[in-house]
N, C-alpha and C. Protein backbone atom coordinates (compact mmCIF):
# COMPACT_ATOMS: atom_id res chain seq x y z
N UNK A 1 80.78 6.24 48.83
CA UNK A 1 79.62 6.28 49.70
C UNK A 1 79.75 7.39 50.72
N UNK A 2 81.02 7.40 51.46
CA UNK A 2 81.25 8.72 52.36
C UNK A 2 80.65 9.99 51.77
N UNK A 3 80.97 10.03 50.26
CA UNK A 3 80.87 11.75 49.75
C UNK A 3 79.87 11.76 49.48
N UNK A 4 78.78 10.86 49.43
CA UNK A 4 77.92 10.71 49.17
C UNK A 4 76.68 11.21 50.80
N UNK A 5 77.12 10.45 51.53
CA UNK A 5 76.38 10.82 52.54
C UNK A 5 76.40 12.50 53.39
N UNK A 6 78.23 12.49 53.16
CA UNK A 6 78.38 13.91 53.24
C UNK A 6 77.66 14.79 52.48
N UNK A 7 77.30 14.97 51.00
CA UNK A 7 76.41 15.67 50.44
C UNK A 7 75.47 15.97 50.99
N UNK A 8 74.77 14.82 51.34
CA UNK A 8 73.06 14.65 52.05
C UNK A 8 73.33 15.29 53.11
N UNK A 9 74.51 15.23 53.84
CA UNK A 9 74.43 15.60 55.15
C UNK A 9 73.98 17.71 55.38
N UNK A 10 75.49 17.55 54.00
CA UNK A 10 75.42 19.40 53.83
C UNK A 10 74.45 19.84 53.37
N UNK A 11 73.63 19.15 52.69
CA UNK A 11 72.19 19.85 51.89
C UNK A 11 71.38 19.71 52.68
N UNK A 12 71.05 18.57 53.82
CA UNK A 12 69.98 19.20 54.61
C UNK A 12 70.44 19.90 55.78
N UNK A 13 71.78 20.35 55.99
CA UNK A 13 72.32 21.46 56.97
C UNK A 13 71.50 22.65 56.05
N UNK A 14 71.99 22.78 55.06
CA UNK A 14 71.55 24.06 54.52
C UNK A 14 69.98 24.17 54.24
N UNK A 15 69.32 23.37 53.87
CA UNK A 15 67.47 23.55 54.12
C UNK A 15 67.18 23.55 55.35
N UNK A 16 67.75 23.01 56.47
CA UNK A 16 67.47 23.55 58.18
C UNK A 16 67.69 24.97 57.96
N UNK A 17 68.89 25.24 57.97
CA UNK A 17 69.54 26.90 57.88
C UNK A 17 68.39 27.79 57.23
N UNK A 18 68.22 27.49 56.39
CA UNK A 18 67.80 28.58 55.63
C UNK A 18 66.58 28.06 55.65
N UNK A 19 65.44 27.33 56.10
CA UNK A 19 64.44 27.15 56.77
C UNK A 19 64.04 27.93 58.35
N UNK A 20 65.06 28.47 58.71
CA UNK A 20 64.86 28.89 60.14
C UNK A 20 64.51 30.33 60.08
N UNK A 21 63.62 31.03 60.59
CA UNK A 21 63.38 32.52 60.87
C UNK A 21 63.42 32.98 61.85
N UNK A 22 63.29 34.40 62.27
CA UNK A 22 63.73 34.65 63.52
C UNK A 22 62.32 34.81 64.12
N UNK A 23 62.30 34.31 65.48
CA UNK A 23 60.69 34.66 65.73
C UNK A 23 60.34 35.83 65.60
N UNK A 24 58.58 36.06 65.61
CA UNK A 24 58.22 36.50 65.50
C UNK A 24 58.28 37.80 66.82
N UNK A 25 58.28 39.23 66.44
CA UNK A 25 58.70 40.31 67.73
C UNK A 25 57.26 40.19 68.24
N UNK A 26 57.48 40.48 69.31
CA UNK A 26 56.41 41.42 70.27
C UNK A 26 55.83 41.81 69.66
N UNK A 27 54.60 42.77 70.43
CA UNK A 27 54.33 44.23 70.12
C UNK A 27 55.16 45.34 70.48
N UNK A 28 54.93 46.55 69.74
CA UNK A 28 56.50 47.63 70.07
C UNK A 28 55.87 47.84 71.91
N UNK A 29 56.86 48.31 72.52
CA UNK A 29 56.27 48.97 74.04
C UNK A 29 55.37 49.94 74.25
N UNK A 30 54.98 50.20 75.05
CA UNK A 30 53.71 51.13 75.22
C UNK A 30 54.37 52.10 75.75
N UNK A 31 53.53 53.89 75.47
CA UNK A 31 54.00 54.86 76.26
C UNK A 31 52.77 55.28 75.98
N UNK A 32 52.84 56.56 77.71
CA UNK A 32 51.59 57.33 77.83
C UNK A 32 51.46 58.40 76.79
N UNK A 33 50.39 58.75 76.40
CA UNK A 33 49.78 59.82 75.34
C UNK A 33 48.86 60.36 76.29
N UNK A 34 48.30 61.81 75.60
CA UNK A 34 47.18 62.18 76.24
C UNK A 34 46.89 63.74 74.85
N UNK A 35 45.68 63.83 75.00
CA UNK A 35 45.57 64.99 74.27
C UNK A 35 44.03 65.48 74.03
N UNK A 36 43.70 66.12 73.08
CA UNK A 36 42.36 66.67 72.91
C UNK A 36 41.80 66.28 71.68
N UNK A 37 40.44 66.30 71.05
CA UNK A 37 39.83 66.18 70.04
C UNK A 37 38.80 66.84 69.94
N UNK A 38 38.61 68.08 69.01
CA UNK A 38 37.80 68.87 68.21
C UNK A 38 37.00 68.66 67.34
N UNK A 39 35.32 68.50 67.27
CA UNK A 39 34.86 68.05 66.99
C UNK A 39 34.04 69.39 66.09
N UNK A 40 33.95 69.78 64.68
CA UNK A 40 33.21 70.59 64.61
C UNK A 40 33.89 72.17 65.12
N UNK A 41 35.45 72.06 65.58
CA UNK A 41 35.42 73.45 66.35
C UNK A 41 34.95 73.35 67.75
N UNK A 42 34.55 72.32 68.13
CA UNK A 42 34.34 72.14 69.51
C UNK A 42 34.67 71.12 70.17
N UNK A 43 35.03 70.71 71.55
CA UNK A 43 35.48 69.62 72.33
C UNK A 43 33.93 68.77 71.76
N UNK A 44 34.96 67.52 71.62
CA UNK A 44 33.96 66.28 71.08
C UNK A 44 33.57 65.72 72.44
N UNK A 45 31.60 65.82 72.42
CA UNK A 45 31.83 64.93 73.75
C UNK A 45 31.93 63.86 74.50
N UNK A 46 32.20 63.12 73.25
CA UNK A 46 32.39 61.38 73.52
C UNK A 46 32.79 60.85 72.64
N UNK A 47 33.36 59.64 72.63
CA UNK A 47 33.62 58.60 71.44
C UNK A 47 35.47 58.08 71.93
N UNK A 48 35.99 57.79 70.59
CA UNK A 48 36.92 56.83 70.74
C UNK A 48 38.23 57.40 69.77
N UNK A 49 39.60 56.96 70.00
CA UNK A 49 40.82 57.49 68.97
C UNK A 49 41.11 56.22 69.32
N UNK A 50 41.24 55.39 68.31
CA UNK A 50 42.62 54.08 67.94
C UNK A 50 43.41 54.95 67.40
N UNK A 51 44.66 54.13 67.84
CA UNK A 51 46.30 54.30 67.71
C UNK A 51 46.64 52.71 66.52
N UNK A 52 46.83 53.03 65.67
CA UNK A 52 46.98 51.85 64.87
C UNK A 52 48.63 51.94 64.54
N UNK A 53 49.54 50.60 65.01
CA UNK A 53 50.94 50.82 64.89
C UNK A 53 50.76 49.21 63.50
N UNK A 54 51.07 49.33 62.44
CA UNK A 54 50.86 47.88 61.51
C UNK A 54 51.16 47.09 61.90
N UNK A 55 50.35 45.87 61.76
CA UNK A 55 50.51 44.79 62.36
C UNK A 55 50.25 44.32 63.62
N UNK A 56 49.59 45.30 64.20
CA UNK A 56 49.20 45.02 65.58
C UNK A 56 47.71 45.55 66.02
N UNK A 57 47.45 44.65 67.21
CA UNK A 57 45.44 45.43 66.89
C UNK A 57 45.46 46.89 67.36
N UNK A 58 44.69 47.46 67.47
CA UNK A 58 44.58 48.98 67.70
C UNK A 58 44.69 49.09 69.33
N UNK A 59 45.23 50.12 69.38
CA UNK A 59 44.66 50.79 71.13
C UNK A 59 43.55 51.60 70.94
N UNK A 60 42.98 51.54 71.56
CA UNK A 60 41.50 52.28 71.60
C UNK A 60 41.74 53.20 73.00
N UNK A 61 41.34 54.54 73.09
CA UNK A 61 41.41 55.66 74.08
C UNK A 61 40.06 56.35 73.89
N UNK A 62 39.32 55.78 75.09
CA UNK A 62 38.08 56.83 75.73
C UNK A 62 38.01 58.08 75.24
N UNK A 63 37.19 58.84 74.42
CA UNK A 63 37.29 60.67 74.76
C UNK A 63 36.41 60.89 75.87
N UNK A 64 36.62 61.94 76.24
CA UNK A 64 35.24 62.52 77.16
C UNK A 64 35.24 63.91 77.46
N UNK A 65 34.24 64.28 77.19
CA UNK A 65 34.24 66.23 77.44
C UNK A 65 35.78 66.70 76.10
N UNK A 66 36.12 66.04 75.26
CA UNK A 66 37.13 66.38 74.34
C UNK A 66 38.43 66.18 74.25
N UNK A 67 38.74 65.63 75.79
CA UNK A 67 40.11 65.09 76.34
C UNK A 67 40.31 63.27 76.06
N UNK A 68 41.21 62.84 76.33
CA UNK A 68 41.68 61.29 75.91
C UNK A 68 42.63 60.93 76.35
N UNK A 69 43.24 59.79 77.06
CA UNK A 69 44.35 59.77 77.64
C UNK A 69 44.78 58.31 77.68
N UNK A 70 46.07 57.41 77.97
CA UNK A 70 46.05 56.36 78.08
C UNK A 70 47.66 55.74 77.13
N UNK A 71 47.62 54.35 77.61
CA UNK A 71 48.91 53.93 76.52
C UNK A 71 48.69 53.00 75.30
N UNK A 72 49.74 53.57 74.33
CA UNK A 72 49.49 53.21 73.17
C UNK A 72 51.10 52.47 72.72
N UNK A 73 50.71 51.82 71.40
CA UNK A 73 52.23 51.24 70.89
C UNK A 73 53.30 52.43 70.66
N UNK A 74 54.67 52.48 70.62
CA UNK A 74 55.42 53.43 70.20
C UNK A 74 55.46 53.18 68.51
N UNK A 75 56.02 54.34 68.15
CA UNK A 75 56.10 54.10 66.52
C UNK A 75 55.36 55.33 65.81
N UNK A 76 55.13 54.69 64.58
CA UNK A 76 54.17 55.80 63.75
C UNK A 76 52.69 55.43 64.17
N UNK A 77 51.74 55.75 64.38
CA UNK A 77 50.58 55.59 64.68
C UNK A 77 49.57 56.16 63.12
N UNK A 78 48.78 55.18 62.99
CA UNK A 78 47.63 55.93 61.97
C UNK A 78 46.56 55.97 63.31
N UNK A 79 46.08 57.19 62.97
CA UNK A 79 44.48 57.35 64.55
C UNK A 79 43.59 57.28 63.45
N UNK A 80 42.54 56.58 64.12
CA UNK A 80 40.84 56.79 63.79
C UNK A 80 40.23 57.66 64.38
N UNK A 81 39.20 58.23 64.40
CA UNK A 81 38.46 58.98 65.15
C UNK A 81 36.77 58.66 64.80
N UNK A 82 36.07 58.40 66.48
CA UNK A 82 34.63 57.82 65.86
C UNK A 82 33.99 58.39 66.73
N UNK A 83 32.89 58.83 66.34
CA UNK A 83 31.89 59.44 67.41
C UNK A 83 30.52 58.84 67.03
N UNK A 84 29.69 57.84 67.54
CA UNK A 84 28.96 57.12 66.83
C UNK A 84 27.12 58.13 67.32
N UNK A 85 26.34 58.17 65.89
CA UNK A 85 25.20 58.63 66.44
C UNK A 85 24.40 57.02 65.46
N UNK A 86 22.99 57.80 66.12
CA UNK A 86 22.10 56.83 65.55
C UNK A 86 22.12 57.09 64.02
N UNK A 87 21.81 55.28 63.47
CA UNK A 87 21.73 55.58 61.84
C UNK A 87 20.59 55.21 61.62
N UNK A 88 20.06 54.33 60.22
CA UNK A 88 19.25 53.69 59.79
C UNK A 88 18.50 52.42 60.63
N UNK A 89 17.71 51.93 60.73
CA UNK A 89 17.14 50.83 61.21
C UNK A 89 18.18 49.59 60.94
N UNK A 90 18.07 48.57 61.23
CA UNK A 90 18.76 47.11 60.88
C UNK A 90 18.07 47.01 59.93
N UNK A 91 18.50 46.01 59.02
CA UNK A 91 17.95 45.57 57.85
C UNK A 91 16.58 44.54 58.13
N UNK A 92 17.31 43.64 59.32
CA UNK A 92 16.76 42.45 59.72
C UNK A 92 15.96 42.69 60.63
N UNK A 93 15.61 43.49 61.40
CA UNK A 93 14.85 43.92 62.21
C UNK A 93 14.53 45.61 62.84
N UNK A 94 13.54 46.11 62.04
CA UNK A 94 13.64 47.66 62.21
C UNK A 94 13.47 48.12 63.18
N UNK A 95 13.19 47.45 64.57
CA UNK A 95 13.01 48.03 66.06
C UNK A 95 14.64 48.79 66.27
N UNK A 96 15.32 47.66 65.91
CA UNK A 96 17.06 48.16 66.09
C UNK A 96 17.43 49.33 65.12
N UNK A 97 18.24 50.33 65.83
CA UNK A 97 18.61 51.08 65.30
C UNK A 97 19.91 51.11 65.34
N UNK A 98 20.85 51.08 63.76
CA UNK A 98 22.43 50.93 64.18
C UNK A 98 23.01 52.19 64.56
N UNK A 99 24.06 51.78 64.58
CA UNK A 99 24.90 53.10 65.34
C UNK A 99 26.29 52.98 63.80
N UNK A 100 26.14 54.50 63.75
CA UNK A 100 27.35 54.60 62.46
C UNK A 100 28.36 56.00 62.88
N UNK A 101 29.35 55.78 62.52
CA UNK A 101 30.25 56.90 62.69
C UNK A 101 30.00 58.01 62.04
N UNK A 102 29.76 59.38 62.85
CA UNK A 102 29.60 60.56 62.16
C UNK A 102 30.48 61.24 61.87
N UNK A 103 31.87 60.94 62.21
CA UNK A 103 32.99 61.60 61.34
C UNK A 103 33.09 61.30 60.54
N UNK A 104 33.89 62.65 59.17
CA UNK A 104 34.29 62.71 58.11
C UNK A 104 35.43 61.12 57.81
N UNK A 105 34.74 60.58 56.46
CA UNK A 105 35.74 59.40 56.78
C UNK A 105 37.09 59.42 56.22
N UNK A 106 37.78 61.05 56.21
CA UNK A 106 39.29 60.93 56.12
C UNK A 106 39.73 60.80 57.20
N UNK A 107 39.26 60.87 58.36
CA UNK A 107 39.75 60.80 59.85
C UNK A 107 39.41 59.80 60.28
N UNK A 108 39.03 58.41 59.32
CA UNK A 108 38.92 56.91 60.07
C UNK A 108 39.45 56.08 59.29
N UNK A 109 39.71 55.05 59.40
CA UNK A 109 40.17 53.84 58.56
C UNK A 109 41.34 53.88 57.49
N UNK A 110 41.71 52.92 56.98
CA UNK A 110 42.78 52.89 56.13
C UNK A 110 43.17 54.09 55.56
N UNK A 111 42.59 55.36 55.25
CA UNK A 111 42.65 56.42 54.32
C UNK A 111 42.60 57.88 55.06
N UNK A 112 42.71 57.88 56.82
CA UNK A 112 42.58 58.15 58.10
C UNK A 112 43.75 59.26 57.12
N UNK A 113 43.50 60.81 57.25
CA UNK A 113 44.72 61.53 57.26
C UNK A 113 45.56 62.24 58.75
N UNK A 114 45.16 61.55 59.71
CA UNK A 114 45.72 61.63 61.06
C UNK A 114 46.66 60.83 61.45
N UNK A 115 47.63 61.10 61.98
CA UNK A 115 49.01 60.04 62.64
C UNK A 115 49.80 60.90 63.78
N UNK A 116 50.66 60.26 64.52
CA UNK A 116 51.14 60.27 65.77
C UNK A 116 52.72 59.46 65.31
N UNK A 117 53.48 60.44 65.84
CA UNK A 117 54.73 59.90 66.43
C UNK A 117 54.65 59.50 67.64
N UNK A 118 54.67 58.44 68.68
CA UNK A 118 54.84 57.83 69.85
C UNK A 118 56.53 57.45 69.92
N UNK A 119 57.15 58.38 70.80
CA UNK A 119 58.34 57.31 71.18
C UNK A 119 58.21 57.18 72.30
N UNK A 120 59.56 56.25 72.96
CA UNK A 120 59.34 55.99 74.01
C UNK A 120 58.97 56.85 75.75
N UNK A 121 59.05 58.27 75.39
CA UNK A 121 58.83 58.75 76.50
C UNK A 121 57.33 59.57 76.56
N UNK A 122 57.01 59.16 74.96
CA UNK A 122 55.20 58.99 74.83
C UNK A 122 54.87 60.50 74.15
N UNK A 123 53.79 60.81 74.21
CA UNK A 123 53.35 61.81 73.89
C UNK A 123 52.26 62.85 74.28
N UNK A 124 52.12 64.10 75.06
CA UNK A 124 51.32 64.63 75.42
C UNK A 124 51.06 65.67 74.54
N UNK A 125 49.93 66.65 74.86
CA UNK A 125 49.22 67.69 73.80
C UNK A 125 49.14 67.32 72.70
N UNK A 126 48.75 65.77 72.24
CA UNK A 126 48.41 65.68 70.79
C UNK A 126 46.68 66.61 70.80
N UNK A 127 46.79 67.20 69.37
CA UNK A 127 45.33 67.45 69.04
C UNK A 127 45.32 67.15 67.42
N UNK A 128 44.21 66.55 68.00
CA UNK A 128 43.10 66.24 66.53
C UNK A 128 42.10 66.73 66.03
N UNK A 129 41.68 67.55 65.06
CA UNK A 129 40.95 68.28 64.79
C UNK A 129 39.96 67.63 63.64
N UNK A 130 38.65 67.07 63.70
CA UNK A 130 37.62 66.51 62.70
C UNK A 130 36.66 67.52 62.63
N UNK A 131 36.13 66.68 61.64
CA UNK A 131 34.41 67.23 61.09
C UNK A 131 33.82 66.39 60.51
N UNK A 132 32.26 66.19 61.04
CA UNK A 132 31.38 65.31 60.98
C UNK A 132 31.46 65.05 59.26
N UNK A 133 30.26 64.10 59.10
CA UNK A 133 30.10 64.23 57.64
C UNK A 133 29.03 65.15 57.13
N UNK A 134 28.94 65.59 56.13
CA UNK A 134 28.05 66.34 55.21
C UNK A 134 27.26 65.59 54.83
């Protein structure tokens, strides 16, 4: 009966054990960035750059007059770039007019050919250079 209970004892030592993970990290730390965005060959005069580090939600950075500034995750960064004009009507109601991104969509989303090294003492003079869509 002893070796018996001892068994039970060691087998659910070992499904605790190897049931346990290490928590879950943070987000990586933040450092300051700052830089420019070219829109067309020209300072873009508004819109937005996410800093996308995986697994974590985006930082989003103001442009204005073509400049951008602010803190982002350290790491590899994928950037978006959006400059939103008016699009098509709503479907559901044509008074509304949506708003759609007029950059080229290699410079947004999953397929974004823009990225950033961020380490920890951050990054200044990034530039990004887009073009609308065709």
């Amino acid at each position: 009966m002893k070796k018996f209970v001892t068994a039970i004892l060691f087998a659910a030592s070992i499904v605790f054990v190897s049931g346990c993970k290490d928590e879950p990290k943070g987000p990586p730390p933040l450092a300051k960035v700052s830089g420019t965005v070219t829109m067309d060959g020209k300072p873009m005069p508004t819109g937005q750059v996410n800093f996308n580090v995986a697994g974590h939600p985006p930082r989003t950075l103001e442009v204005k007059d073509g400049a951008f500034s602010g803190e982002v995750y350290t790491g590899k960064n994928r950037i978006d770039v959006y400059f939103e004009k008016d699009g098509p009507p709503h479907p559901m109601d044509p008074k509304i007019i949506q708003k759609v991104n007029a950059i080229a969509e290699k410079f947004s989303g999953a397929t974004s050919t823009l990225s950033a090294d961020v380490t920890a003492s951050g990054a200044n003079d990034l530039k990004f250079d887009v073009t609308t869509k065709k």
